[in-house]
C-alpha atoms as a PDB file:
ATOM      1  CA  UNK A   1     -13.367  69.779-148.367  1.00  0.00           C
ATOM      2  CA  UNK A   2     -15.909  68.277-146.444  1.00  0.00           C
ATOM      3  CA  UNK A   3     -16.695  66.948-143.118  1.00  0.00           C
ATOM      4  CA  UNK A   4     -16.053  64.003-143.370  1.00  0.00           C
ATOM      5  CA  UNK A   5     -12.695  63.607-145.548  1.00  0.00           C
ATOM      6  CA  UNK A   6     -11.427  66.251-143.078  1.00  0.00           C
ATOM      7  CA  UNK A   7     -12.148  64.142-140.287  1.00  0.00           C
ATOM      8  CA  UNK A   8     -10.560  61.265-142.105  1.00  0.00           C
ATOM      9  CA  UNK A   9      -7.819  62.915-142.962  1.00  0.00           C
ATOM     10  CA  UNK A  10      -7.094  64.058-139.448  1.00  0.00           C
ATOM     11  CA  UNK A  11      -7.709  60.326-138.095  1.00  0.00           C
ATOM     12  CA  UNK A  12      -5.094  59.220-140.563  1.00  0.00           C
ATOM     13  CA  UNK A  13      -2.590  61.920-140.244  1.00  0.00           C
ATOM     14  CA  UNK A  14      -3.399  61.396-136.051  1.00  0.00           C
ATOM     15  CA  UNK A  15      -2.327  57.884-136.948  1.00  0.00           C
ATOM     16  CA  UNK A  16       0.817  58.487-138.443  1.00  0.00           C
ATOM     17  CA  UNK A  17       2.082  60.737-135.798  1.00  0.00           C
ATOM     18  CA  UNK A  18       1.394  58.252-133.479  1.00  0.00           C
ATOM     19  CA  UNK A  19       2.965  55.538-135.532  1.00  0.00           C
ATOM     20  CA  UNK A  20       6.302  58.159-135.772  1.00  0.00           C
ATOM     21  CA  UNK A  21       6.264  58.710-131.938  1.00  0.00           C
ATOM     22  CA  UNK A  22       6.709  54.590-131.652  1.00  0.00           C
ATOM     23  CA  UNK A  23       9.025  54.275-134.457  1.00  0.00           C
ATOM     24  CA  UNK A  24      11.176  56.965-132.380  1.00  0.00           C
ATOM     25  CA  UNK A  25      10.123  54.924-128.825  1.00  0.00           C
ATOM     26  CA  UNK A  26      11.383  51.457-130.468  1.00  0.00           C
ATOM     27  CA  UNK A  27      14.757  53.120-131.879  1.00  0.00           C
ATOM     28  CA  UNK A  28      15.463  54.402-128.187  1.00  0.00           C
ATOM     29  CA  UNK A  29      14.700  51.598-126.788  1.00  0.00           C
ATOM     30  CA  UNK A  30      16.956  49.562-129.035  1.00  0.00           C
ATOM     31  CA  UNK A  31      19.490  52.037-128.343  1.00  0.00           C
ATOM     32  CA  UNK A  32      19.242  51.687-124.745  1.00  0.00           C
ATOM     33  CA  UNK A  33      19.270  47.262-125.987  1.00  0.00           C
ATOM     34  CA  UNK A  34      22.160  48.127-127.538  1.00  0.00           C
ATOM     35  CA  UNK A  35      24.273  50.071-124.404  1.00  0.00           C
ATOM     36  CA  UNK A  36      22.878  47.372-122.066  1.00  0.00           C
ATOM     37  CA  UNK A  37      24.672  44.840-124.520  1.00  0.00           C
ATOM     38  CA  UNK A  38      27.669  47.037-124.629  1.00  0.00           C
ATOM     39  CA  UNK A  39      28.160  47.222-121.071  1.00  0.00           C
ATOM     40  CA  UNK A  40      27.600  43.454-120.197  1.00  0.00           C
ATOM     41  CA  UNK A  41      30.377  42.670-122.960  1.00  0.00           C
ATOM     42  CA  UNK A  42      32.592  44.918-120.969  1.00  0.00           C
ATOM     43  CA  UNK A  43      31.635  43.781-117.681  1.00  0.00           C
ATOM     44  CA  UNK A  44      31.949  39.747-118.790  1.00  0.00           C
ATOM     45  CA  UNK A  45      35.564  40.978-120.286  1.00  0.00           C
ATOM     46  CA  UNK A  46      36.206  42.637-116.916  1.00  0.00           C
ATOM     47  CA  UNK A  47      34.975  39.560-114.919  1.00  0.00           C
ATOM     48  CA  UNK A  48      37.246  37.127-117.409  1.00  0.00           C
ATOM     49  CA  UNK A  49      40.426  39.379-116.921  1.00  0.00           C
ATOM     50  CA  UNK A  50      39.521  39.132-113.038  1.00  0.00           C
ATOM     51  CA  UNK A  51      39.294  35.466-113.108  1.00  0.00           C
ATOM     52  CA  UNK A  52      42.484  34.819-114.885  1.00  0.00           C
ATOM     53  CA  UNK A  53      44.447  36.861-112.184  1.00  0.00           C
ATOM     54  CA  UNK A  54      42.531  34.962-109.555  1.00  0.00           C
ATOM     55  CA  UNK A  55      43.709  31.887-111.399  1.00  0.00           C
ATOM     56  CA  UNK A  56      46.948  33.063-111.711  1.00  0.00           C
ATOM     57  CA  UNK A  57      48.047  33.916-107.991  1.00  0.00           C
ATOM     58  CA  UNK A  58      45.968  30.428-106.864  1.00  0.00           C
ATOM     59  CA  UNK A  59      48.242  28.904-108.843  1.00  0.00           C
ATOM     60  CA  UNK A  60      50.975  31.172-107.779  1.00  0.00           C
ATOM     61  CA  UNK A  61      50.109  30.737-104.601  1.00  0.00           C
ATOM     62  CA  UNK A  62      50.507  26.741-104.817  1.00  0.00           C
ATOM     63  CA  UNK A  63      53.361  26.365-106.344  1.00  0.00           C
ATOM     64  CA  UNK A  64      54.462  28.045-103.556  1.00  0.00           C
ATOM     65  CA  UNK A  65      52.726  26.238-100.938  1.00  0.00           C
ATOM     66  CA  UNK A  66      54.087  22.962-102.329  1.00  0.00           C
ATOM     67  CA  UNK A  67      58.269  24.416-102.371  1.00  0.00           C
ATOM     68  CA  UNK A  68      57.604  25.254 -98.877  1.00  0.00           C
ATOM     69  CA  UNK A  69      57.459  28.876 -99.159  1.00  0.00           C
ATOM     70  CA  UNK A  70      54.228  29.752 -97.386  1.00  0.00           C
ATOM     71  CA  UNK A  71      55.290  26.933 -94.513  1.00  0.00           C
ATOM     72  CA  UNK A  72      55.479  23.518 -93.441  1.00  0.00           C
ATOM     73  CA  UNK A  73      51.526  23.167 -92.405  1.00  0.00           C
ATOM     74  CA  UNK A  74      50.470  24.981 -95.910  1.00  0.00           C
ATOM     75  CA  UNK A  75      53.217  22.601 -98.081  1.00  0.00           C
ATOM     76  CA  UNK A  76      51.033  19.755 -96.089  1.00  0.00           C
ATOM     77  CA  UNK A  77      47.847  21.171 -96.951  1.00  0.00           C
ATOM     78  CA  UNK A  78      48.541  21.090-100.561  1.00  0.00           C
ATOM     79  CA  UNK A  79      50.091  17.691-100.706  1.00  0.00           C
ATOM     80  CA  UNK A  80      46.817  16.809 -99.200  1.00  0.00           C
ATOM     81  CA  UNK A  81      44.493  18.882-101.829  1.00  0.00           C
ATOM     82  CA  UNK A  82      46.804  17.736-104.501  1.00  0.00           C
ATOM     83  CA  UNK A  83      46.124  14.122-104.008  1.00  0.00           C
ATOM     84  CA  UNK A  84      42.336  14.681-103.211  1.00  0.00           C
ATOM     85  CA  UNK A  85      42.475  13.594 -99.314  1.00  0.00           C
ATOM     86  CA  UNK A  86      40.831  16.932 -98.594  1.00  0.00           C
ATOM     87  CA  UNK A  87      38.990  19.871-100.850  1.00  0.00           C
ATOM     88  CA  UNK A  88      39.270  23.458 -99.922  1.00  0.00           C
ATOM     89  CA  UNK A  89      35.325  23.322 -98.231  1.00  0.00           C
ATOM     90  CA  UNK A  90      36.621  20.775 -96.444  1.00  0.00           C
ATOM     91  CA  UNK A  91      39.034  22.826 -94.817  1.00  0.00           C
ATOM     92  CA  UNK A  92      37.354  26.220 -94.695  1.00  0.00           C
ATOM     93  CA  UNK A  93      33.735  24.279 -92.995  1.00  0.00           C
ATOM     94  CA  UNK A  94      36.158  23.186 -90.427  1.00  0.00           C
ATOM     95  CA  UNK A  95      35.094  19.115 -91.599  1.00  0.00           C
ATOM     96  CA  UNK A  96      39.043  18.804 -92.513  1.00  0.00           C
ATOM     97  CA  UNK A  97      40.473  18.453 -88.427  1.00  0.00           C
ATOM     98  CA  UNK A  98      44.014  17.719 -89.925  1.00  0.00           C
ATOM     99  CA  UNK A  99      47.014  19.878 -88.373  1.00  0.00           C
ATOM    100  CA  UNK A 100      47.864  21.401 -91.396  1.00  0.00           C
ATOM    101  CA  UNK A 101      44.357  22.698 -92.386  1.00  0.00           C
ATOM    102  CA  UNK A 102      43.973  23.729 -88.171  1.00  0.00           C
ATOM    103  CA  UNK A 103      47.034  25.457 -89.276  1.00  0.00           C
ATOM    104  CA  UNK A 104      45.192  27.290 -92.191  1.00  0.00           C
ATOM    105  CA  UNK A 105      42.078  28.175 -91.054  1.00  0.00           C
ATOM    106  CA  UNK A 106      44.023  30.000 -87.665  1.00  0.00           C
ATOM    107  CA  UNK A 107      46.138  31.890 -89.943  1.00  0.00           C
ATOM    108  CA  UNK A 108      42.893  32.959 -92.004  1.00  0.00           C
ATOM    109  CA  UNK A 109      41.327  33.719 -89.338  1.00  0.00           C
ATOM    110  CA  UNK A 110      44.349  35.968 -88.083  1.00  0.00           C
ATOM    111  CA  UNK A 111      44.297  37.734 -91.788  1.00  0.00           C
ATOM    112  CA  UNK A 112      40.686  38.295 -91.261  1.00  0.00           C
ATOM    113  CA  UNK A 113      40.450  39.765 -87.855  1.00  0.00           C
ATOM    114  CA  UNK A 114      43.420  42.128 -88.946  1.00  0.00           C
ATOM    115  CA  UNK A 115      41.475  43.283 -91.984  1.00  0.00           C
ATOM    116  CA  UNK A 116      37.935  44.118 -89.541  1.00  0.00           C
ATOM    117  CA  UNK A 117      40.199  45.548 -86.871  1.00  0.00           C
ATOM    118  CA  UNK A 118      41.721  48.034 -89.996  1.00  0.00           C
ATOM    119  CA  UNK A 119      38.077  48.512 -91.852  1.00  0.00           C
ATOM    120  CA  UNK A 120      36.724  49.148 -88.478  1.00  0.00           C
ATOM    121  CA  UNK A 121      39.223  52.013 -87.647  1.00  0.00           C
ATOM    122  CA  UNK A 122      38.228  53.347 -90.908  1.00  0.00           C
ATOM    123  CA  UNK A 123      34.713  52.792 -90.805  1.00  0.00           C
ATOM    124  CA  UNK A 124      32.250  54.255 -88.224  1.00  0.00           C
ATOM    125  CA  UNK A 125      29.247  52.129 -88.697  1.00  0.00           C
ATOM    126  CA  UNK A 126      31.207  48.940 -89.215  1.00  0.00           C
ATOM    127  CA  UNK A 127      32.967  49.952 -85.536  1.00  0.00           C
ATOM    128  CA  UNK A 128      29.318  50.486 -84.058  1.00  0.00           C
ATOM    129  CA  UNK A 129      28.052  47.303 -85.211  1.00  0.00           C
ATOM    130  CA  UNK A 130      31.118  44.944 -83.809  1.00  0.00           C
ATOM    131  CA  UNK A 131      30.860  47.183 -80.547  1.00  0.00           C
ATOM    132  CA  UNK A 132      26.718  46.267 -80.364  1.00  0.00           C
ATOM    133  CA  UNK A 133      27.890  42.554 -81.496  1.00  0.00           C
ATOM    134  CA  UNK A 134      29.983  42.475 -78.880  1.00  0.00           C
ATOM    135  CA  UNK A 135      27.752  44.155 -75.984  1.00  0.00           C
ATOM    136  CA  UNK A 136      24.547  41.597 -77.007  1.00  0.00           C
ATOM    137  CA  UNK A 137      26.781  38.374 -77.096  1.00  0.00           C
ATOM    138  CA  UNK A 138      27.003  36.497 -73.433  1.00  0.00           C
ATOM    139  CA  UNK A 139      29.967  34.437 -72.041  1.00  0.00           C
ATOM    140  CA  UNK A 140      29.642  30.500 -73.171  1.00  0.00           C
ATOM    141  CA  UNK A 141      27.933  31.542 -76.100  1.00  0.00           C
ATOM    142  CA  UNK A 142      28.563  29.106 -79.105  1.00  0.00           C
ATOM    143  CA  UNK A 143      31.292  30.666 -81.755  1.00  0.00           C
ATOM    144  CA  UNK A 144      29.858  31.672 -84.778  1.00  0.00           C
ATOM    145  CA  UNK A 145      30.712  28.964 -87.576  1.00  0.00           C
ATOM    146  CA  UNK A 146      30.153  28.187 -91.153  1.00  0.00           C
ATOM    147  CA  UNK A 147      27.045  26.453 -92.008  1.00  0.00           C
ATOM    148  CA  UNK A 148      28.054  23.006 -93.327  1.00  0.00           C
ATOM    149  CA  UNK A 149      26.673  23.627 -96.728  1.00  0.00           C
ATOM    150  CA  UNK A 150      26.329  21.122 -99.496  1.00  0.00           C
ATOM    151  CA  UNK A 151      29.596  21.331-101.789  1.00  0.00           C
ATOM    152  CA  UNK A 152      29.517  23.593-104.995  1.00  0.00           C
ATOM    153  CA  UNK A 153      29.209  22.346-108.629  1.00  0.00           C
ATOM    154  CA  UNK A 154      32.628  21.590-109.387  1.00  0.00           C
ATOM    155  CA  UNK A 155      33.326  25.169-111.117  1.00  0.00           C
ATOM    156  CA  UNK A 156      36.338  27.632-109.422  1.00  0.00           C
ATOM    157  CA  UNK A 157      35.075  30.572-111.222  1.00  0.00           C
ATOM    158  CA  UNK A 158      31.638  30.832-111.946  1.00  0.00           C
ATOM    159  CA  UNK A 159      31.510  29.006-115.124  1.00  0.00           C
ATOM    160  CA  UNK A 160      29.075  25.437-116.291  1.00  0.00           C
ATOM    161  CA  UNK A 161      31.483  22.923-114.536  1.00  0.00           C
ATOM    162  CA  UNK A 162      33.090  20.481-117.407  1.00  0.00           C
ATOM    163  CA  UNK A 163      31.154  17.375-118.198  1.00  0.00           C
ATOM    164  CA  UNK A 164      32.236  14.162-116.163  1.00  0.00           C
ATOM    165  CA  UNK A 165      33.689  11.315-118.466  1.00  0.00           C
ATOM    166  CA  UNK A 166      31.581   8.647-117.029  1.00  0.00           C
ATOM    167  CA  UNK A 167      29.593   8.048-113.983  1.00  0.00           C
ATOM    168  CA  UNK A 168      31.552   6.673-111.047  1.00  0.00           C
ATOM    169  CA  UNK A 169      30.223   4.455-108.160  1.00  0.00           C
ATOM    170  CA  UNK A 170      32.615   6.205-105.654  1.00  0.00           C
ATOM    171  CA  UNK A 171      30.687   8.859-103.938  1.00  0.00           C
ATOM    172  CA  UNK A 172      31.178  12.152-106.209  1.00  0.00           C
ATOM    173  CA  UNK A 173      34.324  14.560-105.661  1.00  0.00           C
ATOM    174  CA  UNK A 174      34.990  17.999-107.078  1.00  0.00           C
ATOM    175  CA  UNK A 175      38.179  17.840-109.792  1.00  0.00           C
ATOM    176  CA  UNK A 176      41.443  18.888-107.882  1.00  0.00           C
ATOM    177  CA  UNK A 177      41.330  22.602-109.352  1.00  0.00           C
ATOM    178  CA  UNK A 178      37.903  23.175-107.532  1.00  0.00           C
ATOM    179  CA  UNK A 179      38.495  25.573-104.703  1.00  0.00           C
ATOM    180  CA  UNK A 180      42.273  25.822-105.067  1.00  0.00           C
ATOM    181  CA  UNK A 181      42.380  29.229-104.319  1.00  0.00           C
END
């Protein structure tokens, strides 16, 4: 054989071992396509079954609020967000100054601080940091608040929000299942 067929013959066998080697790179990386895709299906079927039960106690958790079960000031709160004179960012910014969401945002507020006061016992570093909060803050200094953000696209779990019917001169409102959670 000579020279030169051996040298072509090398080049071309050369090339065909390279062209196996990214035959075998493509099928792993479609494999790894494949697994990606797997485990976004299960994590979108996870998130789903998670917003469901979310939907399920909110709405639990109103038709209790409106038989009077969670309270007088929470039944009031509801009326209210049932007939769209308030919105939950309304009450949670603080914009809402009505007794009954007052009412709501104390007893949140009592819920949270019982939570960070149990995390904290359990927690080392989240103990150190409230300790430094509290040695760098100064008497009269303002309380922390929520930022008064724009609302939210009308959407209570994460999904497109619906299409409006048709545009509306009054100024734009969320749909009374926004934030009823």
């Amino acid at each position: 054989m000579s020279d030169a067929r051996w040298a072509e013959e090398s080049t071309v066998f050369e090339a065909e071992a390279a062209l196996r080697r990214q035959e075998d790179d493509i099928h792993d990386l479609l494999a790894k396509v494949g697994e990606a895709n797997d485990l976004m299906a299960r994590a979108r079927a996870e998130l789903d079954a998670e917003a469901e039960d979310s939907r399920a106690d909110r709405e639990q958790e109103e038709k209790e609020a409106r038989t009077g079960a969670l309270g007088p000031d929470r039944r009031e709160l509801q009326r209210r967000l049932d007939r769209e004179e308030t919105s939950w960012a309304d009450v949670l910014t603080g914009r809402d100054e009505h007794s009954s969401a007052q009412a709501y945002r104390e007893q949140v507020g009592r819920w949270l601080r019982s939570i960070v006061e149990q995390e904290s016992e359990n927690d080392p570093e989240l103990r150190e940091g409230l300790e430094h909060m509290a040695r760098h803050s100064r008497p009269g200094d303002p309380e922390t608040r929520i930022p008064d953000w724009p609302t939210p696209e009308p959407s209570s779990d994460g999904r497109r929000a619906p299409e409006q019917e048709a545009p509306r001169h009054d100024p734009p409102r969320p749909p009374a299942s926004f934030g009823t959670w």
